[in-house]
C-alpha atoms as a PDB file:
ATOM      1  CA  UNK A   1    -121.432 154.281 145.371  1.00  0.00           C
ATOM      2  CA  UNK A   2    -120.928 150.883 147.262  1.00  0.00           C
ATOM      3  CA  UNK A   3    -117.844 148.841 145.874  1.00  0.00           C
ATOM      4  CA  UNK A   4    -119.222 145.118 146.210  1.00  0.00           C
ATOM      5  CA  UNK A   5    -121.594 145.236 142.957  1.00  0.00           C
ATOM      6  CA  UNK A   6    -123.309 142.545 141.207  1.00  0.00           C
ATOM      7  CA  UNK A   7    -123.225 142.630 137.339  1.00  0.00           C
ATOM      8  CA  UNK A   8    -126.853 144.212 137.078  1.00  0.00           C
ATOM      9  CA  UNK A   9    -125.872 146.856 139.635  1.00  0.00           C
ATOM     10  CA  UNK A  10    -122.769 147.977 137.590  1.00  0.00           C
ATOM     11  CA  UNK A  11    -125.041 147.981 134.311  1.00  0.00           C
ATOM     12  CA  UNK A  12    -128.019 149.972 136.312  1.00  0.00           C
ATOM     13  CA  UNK A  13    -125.624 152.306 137.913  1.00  0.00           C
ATOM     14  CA  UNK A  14    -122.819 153.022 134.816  1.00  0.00           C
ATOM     15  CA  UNK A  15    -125.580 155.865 133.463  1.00  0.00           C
ATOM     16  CA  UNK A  16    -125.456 157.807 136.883  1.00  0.00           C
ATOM     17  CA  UNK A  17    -121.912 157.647 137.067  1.00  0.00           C
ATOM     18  CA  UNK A  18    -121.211 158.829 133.632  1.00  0.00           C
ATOM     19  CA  UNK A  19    -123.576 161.816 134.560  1.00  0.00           C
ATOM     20  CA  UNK A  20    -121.579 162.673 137.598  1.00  0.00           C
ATOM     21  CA  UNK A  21    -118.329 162.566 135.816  1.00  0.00           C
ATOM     22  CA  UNK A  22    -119.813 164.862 132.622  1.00  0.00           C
ATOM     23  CA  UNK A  23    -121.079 167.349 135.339  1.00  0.00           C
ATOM     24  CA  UNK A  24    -117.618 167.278 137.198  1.00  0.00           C
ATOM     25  CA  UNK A  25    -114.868 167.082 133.855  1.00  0.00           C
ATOM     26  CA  UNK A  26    -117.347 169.120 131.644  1.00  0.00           C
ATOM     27  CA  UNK A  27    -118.390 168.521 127.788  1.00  0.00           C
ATOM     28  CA  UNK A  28    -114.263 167.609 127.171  1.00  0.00           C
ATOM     29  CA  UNK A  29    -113.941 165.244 129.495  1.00  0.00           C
ATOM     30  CA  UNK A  30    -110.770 163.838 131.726  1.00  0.00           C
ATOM     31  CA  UNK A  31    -108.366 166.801 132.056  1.00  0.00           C
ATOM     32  CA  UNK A  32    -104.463 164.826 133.465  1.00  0.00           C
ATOM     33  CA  UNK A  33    -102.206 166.851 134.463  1.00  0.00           C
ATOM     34  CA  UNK A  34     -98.379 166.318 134.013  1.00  0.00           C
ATOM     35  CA  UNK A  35     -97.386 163.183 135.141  1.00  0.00           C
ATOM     36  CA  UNK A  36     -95.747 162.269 138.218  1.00  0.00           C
ATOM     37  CA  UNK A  37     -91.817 161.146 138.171  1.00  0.00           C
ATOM     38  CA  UNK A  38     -92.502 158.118 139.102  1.00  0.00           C
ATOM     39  CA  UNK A  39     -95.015 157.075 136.739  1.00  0.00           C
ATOM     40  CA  UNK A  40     -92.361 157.329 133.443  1.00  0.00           C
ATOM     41  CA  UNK A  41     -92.052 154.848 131.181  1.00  0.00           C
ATOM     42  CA  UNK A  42     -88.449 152.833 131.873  1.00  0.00           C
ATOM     43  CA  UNK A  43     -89.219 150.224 128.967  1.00  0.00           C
ATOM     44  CA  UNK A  44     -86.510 152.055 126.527  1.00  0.00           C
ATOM     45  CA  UNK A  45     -84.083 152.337 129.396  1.00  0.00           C
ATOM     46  CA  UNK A  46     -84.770 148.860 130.097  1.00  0.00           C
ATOM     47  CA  UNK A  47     -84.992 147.474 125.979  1.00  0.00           C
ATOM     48  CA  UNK A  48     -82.964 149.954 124.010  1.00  0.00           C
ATOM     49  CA  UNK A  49     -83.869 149.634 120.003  1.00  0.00           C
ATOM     50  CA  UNK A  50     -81.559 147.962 118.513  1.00  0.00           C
ATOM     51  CA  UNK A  51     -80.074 149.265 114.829  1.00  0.00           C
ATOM     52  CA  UNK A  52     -82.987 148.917 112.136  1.00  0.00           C
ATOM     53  CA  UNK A  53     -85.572 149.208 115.098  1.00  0.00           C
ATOM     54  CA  UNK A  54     -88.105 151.766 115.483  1.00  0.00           C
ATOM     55  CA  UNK A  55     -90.307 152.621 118.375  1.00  0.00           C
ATOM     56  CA  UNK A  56     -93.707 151.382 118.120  1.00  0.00           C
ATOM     57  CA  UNK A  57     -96.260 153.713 117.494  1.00  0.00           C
ATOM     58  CA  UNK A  58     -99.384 152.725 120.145  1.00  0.00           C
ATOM     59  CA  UNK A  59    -102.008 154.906 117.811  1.00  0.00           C
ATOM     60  CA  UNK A  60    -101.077 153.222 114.304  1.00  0.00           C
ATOM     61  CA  UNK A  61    -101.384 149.488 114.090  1.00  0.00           C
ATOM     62  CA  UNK A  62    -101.436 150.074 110.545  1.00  0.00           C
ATOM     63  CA  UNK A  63     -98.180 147.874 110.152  1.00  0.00           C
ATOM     64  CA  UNK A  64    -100.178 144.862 111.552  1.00  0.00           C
ATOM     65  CA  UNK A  65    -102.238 144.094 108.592  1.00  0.00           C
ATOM     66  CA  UNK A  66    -102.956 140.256 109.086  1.00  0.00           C
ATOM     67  CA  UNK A  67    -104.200 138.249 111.761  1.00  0.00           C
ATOM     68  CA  UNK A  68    -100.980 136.401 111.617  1.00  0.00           C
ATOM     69  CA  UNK A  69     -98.906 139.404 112.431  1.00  0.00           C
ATOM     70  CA  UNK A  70    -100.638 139.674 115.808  1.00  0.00           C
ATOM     71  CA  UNK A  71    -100.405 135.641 116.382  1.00  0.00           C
ATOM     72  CA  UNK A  72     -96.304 136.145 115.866  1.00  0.00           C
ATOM     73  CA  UNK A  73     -96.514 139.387 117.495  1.00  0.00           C
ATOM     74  CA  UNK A  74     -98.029 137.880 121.013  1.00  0.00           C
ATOM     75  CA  UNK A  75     -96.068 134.666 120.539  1.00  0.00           C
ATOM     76  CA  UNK A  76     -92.460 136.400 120.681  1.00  0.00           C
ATOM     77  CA  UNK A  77     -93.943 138.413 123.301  1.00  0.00           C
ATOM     78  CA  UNK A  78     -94.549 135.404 125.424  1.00  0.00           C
ATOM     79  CA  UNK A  79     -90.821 134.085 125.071  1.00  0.00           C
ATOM     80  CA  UNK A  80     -89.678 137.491 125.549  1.00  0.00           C
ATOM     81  CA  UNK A  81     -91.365 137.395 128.848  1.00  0.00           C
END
């Protein structure tokens, strides 16, 4: 496949490519294998919990219930950072 695409090329070509990557990962698709080293996750080491913390849980938003709780959620974010 060529890597300069216009947006009808990407949408005309995302079928084929789908194809080719059911025929080479079979019916259950991606297979990883363990994780390099270097590819860890240093955010604890980095931000340890503090007491009354938990660690968040990236499959459950359940917690967030309102749009609110994302708007205060993204805001301290962006002081954090």
């Amino acid at each position: 496949m060529e890597r300069a695409y216009d947006f009808q090329e990407v949408v005309g070509c995302a079928n084929t490519v789908n194809h080719l990557a059911a025929i080479e990962y079979g019916p259950n698709g991606l297979q990883f294998g363990r994780a390099h080293n270097k590819q860890c996750n240093i955010w604890a080491n980095l931000h340890p919990l503090e007491r009354g913390q938990s660690p968040a849980d990236l499959g459950d938003y359940s917690a967030l219930n309102t749009n609110e709780d994302f708007v205060s959620a993204l805001k301290e974010g962006l002081k954090a950072a």
